[in-house]
Protein backbone atom coordinates (compact mmCIF):
# COMPACT_ATOMS: atom_id res chain seq x y z
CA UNK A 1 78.76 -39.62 32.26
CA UNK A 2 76.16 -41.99 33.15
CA UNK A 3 73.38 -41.94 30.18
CA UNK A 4 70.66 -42.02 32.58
CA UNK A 5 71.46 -38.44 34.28
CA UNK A 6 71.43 -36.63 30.97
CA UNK A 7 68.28 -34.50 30.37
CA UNK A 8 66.48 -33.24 27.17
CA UNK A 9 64.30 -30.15 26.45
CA UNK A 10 63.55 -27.02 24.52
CA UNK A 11 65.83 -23.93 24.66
CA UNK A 12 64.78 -20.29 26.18
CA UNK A 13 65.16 -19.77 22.16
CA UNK A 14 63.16 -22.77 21.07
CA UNK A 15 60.00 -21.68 23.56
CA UNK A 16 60.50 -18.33 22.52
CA UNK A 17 59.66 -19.13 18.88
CA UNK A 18 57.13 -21.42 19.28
CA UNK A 19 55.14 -18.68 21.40
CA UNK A 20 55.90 -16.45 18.33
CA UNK A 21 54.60 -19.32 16.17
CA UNK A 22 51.46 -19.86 18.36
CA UNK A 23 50.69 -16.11 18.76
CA UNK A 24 51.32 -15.56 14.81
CA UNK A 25 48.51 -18.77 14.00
CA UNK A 26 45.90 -17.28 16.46
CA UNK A 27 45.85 -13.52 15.63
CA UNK A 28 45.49 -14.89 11.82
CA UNK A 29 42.41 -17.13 12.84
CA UNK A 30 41.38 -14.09 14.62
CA UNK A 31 41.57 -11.91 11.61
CA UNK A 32 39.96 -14.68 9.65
CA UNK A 33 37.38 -14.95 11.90
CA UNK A 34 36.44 -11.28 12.49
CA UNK A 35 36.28 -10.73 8.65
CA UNK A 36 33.93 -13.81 8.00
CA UNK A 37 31.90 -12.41 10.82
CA UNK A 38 31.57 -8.88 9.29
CA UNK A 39 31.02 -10.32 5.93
CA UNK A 40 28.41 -12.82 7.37
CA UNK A 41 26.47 -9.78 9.22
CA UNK A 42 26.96 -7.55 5.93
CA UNK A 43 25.35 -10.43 3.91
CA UNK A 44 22.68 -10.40 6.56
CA UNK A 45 22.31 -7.20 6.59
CA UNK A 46 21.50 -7.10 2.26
CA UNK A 47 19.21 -10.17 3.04
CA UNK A 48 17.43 -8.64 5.51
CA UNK A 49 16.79 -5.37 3.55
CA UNK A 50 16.55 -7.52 0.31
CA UNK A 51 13.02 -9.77 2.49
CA UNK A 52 11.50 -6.02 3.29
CA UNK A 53 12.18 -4.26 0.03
CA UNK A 54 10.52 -7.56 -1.14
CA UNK A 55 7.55 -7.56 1.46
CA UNK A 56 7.04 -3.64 0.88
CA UNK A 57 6.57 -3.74 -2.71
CA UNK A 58 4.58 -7.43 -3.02
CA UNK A 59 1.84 -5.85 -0.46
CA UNK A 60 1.27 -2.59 -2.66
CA UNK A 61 1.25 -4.94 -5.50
CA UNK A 62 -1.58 -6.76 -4.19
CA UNK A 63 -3.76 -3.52 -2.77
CA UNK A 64 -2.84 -2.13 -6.96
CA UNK A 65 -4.35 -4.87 -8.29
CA UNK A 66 -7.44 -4.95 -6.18
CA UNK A 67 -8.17 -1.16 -6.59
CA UNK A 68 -11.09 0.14 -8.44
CA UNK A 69 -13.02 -3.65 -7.98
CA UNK A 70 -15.98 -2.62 -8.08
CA UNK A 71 -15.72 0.73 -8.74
CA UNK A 72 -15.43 0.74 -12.20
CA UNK A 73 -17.78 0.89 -15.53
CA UNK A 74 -16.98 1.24 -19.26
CA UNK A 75 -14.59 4.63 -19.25
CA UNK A 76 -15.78 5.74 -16.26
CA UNK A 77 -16.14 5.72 -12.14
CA UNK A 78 -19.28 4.08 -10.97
CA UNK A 79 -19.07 7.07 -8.53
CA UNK A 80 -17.57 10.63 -9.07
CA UNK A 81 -18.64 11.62 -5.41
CA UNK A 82 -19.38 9.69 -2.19
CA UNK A 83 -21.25 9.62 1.03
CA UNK A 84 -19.54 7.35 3.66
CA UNK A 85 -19.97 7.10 7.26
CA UNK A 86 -18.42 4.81 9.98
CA UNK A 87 -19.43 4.59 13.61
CA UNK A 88 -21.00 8.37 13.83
CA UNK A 89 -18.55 9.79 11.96
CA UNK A 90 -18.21 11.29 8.10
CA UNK A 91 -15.43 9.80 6.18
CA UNK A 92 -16.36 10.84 2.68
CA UNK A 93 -18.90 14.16 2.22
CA UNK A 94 -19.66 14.07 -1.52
CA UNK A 95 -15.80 13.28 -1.75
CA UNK A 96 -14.29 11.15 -4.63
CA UNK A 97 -13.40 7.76 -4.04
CA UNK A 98 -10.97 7.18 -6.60
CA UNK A 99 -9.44 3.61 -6.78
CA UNK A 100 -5.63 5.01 -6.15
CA UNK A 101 -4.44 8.24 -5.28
CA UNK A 102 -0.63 9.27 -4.75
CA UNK A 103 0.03 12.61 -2.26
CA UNK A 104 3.03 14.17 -3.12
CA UNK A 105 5.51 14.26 -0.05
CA UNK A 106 7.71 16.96 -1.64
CA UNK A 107 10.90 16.26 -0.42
CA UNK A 108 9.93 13.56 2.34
CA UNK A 109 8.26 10.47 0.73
CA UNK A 110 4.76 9.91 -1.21
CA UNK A 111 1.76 8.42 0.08
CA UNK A 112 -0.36 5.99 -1.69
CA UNK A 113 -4.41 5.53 -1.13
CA UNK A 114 -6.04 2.58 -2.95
CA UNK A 115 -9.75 1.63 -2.54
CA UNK A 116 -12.41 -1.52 -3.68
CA UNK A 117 -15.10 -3.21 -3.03
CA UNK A 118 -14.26 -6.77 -1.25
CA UNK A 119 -16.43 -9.01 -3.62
CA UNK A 120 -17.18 -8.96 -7.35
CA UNK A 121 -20.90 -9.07 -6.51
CA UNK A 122 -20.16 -4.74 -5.65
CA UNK A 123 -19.84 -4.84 -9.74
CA UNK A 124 -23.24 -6.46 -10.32
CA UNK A 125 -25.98 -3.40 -9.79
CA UNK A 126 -29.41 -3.69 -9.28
CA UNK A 127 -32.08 -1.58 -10.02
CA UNK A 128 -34.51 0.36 -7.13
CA UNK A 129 -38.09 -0.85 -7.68
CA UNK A 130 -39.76 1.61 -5.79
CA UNK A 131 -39.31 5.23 -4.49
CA UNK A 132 -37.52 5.25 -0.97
CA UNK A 133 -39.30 7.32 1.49
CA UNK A 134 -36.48 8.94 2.90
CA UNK A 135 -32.61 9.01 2.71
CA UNK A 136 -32.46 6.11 5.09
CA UNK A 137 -35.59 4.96 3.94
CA UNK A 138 -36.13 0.70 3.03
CA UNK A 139 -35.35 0.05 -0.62
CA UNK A 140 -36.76 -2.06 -2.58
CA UNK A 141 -35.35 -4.46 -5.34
CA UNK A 142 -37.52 -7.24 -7.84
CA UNK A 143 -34.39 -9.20 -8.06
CA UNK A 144 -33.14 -11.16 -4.88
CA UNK A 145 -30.04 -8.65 -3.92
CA UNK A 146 -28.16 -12.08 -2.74
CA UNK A 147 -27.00 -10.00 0.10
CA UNK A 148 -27.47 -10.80 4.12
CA UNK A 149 -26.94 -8.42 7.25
CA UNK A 150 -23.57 -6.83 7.90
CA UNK A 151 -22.66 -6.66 4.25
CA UNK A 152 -22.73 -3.42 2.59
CA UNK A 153 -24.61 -1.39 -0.29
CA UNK A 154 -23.44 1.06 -2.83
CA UNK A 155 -26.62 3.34 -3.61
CA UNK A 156 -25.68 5.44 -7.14
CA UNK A 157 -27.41 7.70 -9.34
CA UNK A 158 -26.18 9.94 -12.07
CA UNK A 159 -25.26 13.38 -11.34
CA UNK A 160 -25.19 12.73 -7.57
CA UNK A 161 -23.08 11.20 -5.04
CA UNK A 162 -22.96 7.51 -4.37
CA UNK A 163 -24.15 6.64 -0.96
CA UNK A 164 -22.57 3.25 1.03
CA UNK A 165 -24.57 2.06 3.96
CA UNK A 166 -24.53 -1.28 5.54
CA UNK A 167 -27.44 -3.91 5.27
CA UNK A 168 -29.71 -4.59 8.25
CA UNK A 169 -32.14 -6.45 7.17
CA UNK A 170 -33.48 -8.81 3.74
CA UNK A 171 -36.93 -10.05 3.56
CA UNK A 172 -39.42 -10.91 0.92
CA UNK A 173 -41.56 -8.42 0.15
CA UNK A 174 -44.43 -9.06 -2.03
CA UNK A 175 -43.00 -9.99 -5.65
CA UNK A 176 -39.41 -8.65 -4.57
CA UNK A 177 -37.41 -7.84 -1.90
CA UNK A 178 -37.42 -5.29 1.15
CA UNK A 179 -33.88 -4.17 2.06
CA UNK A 180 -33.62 -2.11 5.35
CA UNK A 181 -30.46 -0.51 6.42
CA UNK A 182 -30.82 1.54 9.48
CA UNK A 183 -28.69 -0.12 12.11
CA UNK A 184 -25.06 -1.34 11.75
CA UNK A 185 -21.46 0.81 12.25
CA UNK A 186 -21.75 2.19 8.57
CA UNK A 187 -25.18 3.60 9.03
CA UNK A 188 -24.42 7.02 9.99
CA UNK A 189 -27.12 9.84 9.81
CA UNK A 190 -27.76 10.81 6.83
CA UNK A 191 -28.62 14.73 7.67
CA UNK A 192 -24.45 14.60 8.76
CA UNK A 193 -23.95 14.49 4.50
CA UNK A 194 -24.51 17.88 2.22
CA UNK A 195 -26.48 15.89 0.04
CA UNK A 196 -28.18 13.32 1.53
CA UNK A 197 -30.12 11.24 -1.29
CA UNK A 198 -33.23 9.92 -1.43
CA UNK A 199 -32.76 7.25 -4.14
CA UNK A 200 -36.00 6.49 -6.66
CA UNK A 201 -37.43 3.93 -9.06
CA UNK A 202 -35.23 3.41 -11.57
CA UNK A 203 -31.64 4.17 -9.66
CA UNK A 204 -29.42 1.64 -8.53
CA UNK A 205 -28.30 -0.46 -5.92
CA UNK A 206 -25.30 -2.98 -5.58
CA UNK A 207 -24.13 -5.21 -3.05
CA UNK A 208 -20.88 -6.00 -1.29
CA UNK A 209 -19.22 -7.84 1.09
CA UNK A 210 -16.98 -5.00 2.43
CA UNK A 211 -15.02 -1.81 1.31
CA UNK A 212 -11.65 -1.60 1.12
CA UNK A 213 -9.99 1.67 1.74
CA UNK A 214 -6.25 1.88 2.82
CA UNK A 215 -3.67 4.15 2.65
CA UNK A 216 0.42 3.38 2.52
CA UNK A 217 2.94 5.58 3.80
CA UNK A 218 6.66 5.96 5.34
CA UNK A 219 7.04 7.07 9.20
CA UNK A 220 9.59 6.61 11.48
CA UNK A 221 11.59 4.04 9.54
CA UNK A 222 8.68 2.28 9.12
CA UNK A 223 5.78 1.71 6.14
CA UNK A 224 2.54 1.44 7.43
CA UNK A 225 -0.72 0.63 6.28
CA UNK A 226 -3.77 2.48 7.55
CA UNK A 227 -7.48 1.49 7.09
CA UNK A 228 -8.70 4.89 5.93
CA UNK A 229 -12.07 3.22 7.81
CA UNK A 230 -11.53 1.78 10.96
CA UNK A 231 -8.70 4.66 11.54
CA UNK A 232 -6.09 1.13 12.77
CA UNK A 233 -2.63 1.29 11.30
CA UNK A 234 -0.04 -1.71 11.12
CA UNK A 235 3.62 -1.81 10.24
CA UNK A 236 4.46 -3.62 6.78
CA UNK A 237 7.86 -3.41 6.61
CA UNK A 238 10.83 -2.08 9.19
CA UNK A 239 14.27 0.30 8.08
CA UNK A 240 12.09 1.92 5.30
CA UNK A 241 13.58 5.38 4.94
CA UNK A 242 11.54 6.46 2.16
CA UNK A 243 8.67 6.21 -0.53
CA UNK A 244 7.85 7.47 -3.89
CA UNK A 245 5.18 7.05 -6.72
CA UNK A 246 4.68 7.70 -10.38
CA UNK A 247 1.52 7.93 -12.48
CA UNK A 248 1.88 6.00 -15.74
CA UNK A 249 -0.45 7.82 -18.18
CA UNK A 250 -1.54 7.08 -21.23
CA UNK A 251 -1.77 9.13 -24.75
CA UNK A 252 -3.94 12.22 -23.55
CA UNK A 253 -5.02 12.25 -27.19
CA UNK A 254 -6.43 8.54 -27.18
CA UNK A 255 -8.41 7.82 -23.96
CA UNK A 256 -8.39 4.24 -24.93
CA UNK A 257 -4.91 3.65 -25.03
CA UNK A 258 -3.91 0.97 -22.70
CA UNK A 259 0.41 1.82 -23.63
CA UNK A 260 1.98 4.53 -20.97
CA UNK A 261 3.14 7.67 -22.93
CA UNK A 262 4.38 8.83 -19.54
CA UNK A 263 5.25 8.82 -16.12
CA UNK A 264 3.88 11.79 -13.90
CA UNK A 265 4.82 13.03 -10.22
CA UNK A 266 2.05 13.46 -8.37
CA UNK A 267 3.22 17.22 -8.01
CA UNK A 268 2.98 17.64 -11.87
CA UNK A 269 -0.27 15.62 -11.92
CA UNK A 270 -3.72 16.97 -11.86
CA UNK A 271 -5.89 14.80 -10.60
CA UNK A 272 -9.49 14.85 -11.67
CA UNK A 273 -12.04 11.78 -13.43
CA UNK A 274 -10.84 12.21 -16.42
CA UNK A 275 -6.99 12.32 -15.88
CA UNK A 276 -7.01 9.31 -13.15
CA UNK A 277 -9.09 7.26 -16.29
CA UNK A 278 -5.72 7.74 -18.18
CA UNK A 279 -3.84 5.83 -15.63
CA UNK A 280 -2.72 2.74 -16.45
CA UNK A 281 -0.03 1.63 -13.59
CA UNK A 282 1.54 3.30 -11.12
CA UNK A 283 5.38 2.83 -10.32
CA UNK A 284 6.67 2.33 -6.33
CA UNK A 285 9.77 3.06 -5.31
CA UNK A 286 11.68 2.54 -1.87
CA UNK A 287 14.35 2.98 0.18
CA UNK A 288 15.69 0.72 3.17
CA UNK A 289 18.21 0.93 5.19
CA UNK A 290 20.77 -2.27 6.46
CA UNK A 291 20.19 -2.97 10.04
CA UNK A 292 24.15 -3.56 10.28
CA UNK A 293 26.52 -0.62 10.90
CA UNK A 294 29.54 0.09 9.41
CA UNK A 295 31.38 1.96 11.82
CA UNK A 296 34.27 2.80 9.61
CA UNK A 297 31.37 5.13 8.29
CA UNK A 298 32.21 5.26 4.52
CA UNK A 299 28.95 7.09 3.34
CA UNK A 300 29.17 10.00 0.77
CA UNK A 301 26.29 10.99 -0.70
CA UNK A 302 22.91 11.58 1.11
CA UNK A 303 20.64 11.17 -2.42
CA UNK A 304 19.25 7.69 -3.50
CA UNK A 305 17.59 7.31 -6.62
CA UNK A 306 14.86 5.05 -6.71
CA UNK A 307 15.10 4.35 -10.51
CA UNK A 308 16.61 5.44 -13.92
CA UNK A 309 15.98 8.92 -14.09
CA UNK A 310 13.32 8.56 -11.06
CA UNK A 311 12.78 10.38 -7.94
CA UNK A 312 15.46 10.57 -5.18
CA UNK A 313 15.33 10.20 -1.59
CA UNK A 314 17.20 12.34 0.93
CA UNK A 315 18.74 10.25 3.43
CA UNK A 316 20.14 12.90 5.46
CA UNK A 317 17.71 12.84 8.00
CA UNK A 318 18.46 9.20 9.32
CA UNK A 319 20.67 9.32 12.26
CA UNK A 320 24.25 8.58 11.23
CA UNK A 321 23.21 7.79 7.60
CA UNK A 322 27.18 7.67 6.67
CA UNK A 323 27.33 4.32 8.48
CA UNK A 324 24.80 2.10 6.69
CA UNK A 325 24.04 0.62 3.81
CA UNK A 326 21.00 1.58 1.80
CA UNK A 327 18.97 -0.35 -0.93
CA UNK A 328 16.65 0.73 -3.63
CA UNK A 329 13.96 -1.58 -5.07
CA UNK A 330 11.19 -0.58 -7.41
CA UNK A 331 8.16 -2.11 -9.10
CA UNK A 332 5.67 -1.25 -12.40
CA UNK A 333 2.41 -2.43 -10.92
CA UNK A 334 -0.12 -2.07 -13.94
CA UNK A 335 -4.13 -1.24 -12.71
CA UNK A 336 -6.39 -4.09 -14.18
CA UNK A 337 -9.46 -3.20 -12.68
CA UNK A 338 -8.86 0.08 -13.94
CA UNK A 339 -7.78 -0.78 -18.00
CA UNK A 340 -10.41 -3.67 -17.90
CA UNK A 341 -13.03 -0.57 -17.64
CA UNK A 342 -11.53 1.00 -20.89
CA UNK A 343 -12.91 -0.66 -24.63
């Protein structure tokens, strides 16, 4: 046979196995692929949750050690009471003003309030010169007050509330100073308070550049921040699914003891002066849920507990709470404004 007519190939066998062969290779880079993928968007998943654990906590870390700036003396609140106003309307009616305040949620999450004054000048008080003539009446300092329109001032005396208003006016005024704060959105009328003061010779008057008063809390998968003020909330951190706080308390035998003796719900804590002068820190816990779902749902328990021996959140409530992931972070966040009162 001539060589030239003879022809070579592959068998029905031969293409049958490579197929095999090809089919085989590609349904294990499949696999491989589809598992790195999962574990890529589960590591995402952590990471993400991991950034707004982070971001939750570092922001109520920075409003805890602001609060009570300017609020504070030697063992004591500048202010047991207050009288704040904001564009007509009464925020505070001889109302404490305490520099942080936890709500119990029961079995949904806590809520945390912390307040102070913007500028360390709010610390520094002045005394009235002369009698005012009414409750919104000028007042009248020896000292330059340091102070120009739009700022606020902190009017205090003892055994009565602590009035804020907002600065209108400063002008020289014979050997001092006349201070006139009638117009501005903090300047509400004084008749709308109980006990509208008419501050004397001899009281006291500090000055600030603002007033910080916000409050944290958990809604709708969110945490929030709202300016107790203003009334405008913004979003902190997304897939929150829950919030708790702890009092830590000092000795109640040694109200100078800067140690914690222990941590208190703010269910089993009674919160008056003297108590909230025995708080040294505060501890934040919270729950977040991974964006990524796990549809082989594997969940099994619907408690998370924020620390050792801390508070639990129920997760039931999230819609299909089986499916996710769920991360706990927690923080001690100790109160210097409030322990750098305390000798």
């Amino acid at each position: 046979m001539n060589e030239h007519n003879r022809q070579h190939g592959f068998t029905t066998v031969e293409i049958l196995v490579g197929v095999v062969i090809g089919l085989l290779v590609c349904l294990t880079a499949l696999s491989t692929f589809t598992f790195m993928e999962t574990q890529k968007r589960s590591t995402m998943g952590r990471n993400g949750a991991l950034s707004n654990g982070g971001l939750a906590l570092f922001q109520i870390e920075n409003e805890a050690k602001h609060a009570g700036l300017g609020l504070m003396t030697t063992s004591a609140f500048v202010c047991s009471t207050a009288n704040l106003g904001y564009k007509g309307t009464v925020l505070l009616n001889k109302s404490p003003l305490y520099p942080v305040l936890i709500t119990d949620g029961g079995t949904g999450s806590d809520s945390i309030k912390f307040a102070y004054l913007n500028s360390l000048s709010g610390a520094t008080t002045i005394k009235i010169a002369k009698d005012m003539d009414s409750a919104s009446g000028t007042i009248y300092t020896n000292v330059d007050p340091n102070t120009s329109s739009g700022n606020l001032l902190l009017l205090r005396e003892s055994g009565y509330p602590c009035t804020f208003r907002q600065v209108s006016s400063v002008a020289a005024s014979g050997s001092g100073y006349a201070v006139t704060h009638t117009s501005g959105d903090y300047n509400v009328s004084t008749s709308s308070f109980t006990q509208p003061i008419t501050y004397v010779s001899g009281d006291y008057v500090a000055f600030t550049s603002g007033l910080t008063w916000v409050k944290y809390d958990v809604s709708n998968g969110t945490l929030r921040e709202t300016d107790n003020i203003t009334g405008t909330t913004r979003t902190i951190a997304d897939s929150v699914v829950g919030m708790k706080a702890y009092y830590g308390v000092s000795d109640a035998s040694t109200s100078s003891a800067k140690s914690i003796s222990s941590w208190q719900s703010p269910s089993s804590f009674t919160v008056s002066d003297t108590n909230l002068l025995k708080v040294r820190a505060i501890r934040v816990g919270v729950a977040l849920r991974s964006p990524e779902r796990d549809n082989s749902c594997p969940g099994t328990s619907s408690t998370l507990t924020l620390w050792d021996s801390g508070p639990t959140i129920d997760i039931s409530g999230v819609t299909d709470w089986k499916c996710y992931k769920f991360q706990t972070y927690s923080m001690i966040i100790p109160l210097f404004n409030v322990t750098s009162g305390i000798r």
